[in-house]
Protein backbone atom coordinates (compact mmCIF):
# COMPACT_ATOMS: atom_id res chain seq x y z
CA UNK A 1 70.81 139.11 189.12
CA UNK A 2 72.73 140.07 191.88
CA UNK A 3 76.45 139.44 192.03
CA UNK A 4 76.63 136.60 193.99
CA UNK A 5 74.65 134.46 191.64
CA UNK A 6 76.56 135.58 188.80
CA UNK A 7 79.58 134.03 190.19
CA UNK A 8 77.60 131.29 190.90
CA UNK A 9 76.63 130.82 187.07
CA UNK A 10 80.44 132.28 185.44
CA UNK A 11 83.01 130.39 187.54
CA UNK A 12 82.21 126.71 186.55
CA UNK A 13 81.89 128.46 182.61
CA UNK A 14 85.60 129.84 183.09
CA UNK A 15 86.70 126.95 184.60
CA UNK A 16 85.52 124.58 181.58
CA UNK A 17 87.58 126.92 179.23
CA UNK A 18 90.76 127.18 181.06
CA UNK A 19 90.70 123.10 181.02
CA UNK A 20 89.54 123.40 177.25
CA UNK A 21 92.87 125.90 176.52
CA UNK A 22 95.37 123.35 178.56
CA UNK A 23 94.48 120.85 176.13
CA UNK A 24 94.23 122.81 172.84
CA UNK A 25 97.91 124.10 173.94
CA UNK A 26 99.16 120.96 174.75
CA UNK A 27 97.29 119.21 171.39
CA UNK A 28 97.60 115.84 173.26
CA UNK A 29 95.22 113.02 174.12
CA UNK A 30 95.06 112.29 177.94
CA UNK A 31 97.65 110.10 179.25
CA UNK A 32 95.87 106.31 179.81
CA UNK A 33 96.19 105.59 183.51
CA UNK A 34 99.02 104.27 185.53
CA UNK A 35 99.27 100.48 185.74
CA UNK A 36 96.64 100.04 183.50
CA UNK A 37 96.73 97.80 180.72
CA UNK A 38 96.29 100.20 178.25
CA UNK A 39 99.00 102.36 179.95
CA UNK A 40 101.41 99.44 179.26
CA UNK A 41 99.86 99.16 175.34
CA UNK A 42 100.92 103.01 175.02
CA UNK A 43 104.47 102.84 176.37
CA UNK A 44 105.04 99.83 174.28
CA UNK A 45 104.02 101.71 171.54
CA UNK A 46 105.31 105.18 172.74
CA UNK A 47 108.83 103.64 173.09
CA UNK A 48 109.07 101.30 170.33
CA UNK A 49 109.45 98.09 172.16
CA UNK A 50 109.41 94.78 170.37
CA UNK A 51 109.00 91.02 172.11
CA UNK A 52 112.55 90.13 173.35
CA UNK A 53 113.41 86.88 171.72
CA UNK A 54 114.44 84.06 174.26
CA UNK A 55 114.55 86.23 177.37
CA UNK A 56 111.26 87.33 176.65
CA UNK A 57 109.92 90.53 177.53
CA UNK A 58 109.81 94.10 175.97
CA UNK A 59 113.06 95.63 174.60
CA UNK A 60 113.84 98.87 173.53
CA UNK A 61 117.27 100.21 172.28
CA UNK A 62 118.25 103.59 173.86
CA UNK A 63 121.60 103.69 173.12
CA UNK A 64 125.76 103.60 173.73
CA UNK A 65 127.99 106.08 175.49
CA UNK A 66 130.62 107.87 173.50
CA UNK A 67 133.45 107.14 175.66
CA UNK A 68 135.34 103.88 175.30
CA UNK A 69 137.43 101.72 177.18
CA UNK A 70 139.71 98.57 176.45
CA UNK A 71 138.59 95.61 178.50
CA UNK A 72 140.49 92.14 177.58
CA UNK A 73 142.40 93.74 174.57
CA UNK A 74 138.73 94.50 172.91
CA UNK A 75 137.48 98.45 172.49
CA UNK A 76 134.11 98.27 173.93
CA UNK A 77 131.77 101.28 175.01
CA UNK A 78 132.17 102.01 178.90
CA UNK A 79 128.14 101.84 178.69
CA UNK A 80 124.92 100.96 176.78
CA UNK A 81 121.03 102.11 177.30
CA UNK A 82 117.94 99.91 176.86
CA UNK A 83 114.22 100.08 177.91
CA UNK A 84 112.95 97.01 179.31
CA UNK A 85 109.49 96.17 180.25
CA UNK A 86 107.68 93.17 181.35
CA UNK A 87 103.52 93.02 181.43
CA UNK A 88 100.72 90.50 182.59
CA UNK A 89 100.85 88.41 179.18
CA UNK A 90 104.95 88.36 179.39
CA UNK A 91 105.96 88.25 183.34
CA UNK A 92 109.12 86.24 183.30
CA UNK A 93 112.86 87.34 182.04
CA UNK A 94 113.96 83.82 181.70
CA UNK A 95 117.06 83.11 183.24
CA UNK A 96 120.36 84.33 181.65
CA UNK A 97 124.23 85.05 182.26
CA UNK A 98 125.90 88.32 181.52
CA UNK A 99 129.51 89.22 181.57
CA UNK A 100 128.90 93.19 181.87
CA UNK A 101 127.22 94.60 185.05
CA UNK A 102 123.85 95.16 184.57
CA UNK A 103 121.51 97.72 186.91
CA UNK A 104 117.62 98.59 186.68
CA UNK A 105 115.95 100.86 187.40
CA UNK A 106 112.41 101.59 188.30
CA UNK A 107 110.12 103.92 185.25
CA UNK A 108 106.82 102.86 186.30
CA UNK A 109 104.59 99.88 187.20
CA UNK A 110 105.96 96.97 189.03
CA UNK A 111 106.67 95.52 191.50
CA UNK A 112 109.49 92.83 190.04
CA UNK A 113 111.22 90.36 192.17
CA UNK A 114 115.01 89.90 190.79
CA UNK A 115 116.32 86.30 191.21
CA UNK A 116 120.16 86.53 191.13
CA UNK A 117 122.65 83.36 190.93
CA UNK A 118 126.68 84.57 192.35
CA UNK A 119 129.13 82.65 191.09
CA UNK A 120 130.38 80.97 194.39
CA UNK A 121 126.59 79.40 194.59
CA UNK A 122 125.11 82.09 196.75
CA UNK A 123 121.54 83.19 195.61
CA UNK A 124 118.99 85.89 196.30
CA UNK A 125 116.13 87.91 195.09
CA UNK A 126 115.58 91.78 195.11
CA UNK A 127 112.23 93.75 194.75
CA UNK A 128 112.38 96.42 192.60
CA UNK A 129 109.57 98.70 193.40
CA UNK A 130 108.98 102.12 195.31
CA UNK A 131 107.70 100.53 198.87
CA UNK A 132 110.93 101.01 200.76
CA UNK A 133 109.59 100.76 203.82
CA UNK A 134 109.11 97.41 203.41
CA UNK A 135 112.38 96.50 201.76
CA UNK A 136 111.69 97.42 197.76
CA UNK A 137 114.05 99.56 196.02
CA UNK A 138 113.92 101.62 192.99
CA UNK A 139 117.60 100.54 191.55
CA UNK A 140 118.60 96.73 191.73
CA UNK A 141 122.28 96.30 190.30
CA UNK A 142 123.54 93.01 189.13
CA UNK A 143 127.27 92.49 189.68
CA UNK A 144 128.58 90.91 186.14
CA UNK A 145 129.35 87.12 186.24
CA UNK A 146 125.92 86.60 187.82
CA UNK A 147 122.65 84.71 186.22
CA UNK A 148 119.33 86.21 186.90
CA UNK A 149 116.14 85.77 186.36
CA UNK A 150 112.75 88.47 186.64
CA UNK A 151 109.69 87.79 187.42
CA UNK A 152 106.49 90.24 187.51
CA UNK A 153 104.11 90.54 190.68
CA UNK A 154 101.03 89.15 190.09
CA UNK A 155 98.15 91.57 189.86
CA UNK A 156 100.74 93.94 188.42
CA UNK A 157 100.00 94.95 185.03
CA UNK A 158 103.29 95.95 183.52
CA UNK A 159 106.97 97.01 185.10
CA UNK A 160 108.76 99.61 182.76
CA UNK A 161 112.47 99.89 183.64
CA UNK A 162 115.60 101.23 182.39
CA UNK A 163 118.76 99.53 182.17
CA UNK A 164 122.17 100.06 181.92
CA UNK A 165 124.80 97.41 180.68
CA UNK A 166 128.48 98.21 181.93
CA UNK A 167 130.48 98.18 179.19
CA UNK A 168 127.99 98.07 176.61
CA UNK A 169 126.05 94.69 176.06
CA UNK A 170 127.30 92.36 172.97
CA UNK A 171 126.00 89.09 171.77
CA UNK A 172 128.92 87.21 172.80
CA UNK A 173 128.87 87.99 176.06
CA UNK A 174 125.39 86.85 177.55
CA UNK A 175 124.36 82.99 177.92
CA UNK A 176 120.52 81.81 177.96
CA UNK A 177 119.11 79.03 179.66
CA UNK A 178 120.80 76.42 181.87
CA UNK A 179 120.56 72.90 182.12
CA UNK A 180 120.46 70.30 185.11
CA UNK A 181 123.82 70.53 186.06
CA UNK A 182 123.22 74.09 187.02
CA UNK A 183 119.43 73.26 188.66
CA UNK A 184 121.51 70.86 190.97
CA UNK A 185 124.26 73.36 192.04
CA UNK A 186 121.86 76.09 193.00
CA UNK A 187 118.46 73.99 194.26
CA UNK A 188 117.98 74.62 197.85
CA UNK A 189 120.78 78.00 198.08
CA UNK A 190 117.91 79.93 198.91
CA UNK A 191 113.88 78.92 200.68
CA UNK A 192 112.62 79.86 197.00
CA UNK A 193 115.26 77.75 194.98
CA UNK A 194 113.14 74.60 194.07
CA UNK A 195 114.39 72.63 191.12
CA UNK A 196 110.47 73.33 190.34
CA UNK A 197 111.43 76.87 190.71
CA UNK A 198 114.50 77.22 188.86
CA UNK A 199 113.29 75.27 185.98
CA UNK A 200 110.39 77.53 185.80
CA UNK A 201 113.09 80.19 185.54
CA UNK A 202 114.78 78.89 182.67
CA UNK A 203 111.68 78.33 180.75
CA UNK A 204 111.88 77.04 177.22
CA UNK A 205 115.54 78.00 177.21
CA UNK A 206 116.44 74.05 178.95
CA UNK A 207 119.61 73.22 178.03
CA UNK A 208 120.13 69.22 177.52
């Protein structure tokens, strides 16, 4: 055999046993692909998230910061963590209120559009996704005060973000659903803003 062909014949051998070592020294299972739906099965599981009740979606507790600040005579956290995720079977983050500012930001998947409400009747929606060139962005903040509603592209499989609640989020301080009153102060504020539309926002959260 002359030592061409034995290259030939040894390379492809050495090759399958450096790929064999990688994964013996890792000792983990290959990652399920990106936007997949069995991607989105393992992050739920990965990261613990449960169905978010109301809202709807995938939540996941990360945390609170340890510093502390005094807003309206009340000690609060300056910020808390969550995971958030939405996926083909739960697209929408029904509409809701929040007192603290709220910004996501962009782990994987997507796109999402971002429907938010401002208080003096102005309304708009934000992409989050990583096509900035035409116009997404990887961080959407939400000023506090505001309503807002998600909703997941279709054809997208899952959107996992990360968001952080300035202060910290409490259950006093965020309001679900709306009712008609607040369909007929915001219909036609924006092309998109329907009453077909913003009821479909609200979801099963209609407030009589």
């Amino acid at each position: 055999m002359n030592l061409a062909n034995f290259f030939r014949r040894i390379l492809p051998l050495i090759a399958i046993a450096g790929l064999a070592g990688a994964l013996a020294l890792h000792g983990a299972a290959p990652v399920e692909p990106t936007g997949s739906e069995a991607r989105a099965r393992e992050l739920i599981q990965s990261l613990h998230l449960s169905v978010l009740p109301k809202e709807s979606g995938y939540l996941g507790i990360v945390g609170v910061s340890a510093q502390r600040v005094k807003v309206d005579g009340r000690e609060l956290a300056v910020q808390s963590q969550n995971y958030y995720m939405l996926t083909e079977e739960l697209p929408i983050n029904y509409l809701h209120w929040l007192v603290p500012d709220d910004t996501h930001i962009l782990i994987e998947g997507g796109p999402v559009d971002y429907y938010i409400f401002h208080p003096d009747g102005r309304a708009e929606v934000v992409t989050l996704g990583m096509d900035v060139a035409h116009g997404e962005r990887p961080i959407v903040a939400v000023p506090g005060g505001c309503w807002k509603a998600l909703r997941l592209h279709k054809g997208a499989k899952y959107a996992l973000m990360a968001n952080a609640l300035s202060p910290e989020f409490t259950p006093d301080r965020v309001r679900i659903g709306e009712g008609a009153a607040w369909v007929k102060r915001f219909a036609g504020s924006a092309p998109w803003a329907t009453p077909e539309f913003l009821r479909e926002m609200i979801g099963p959260n209609w407030v009589k």
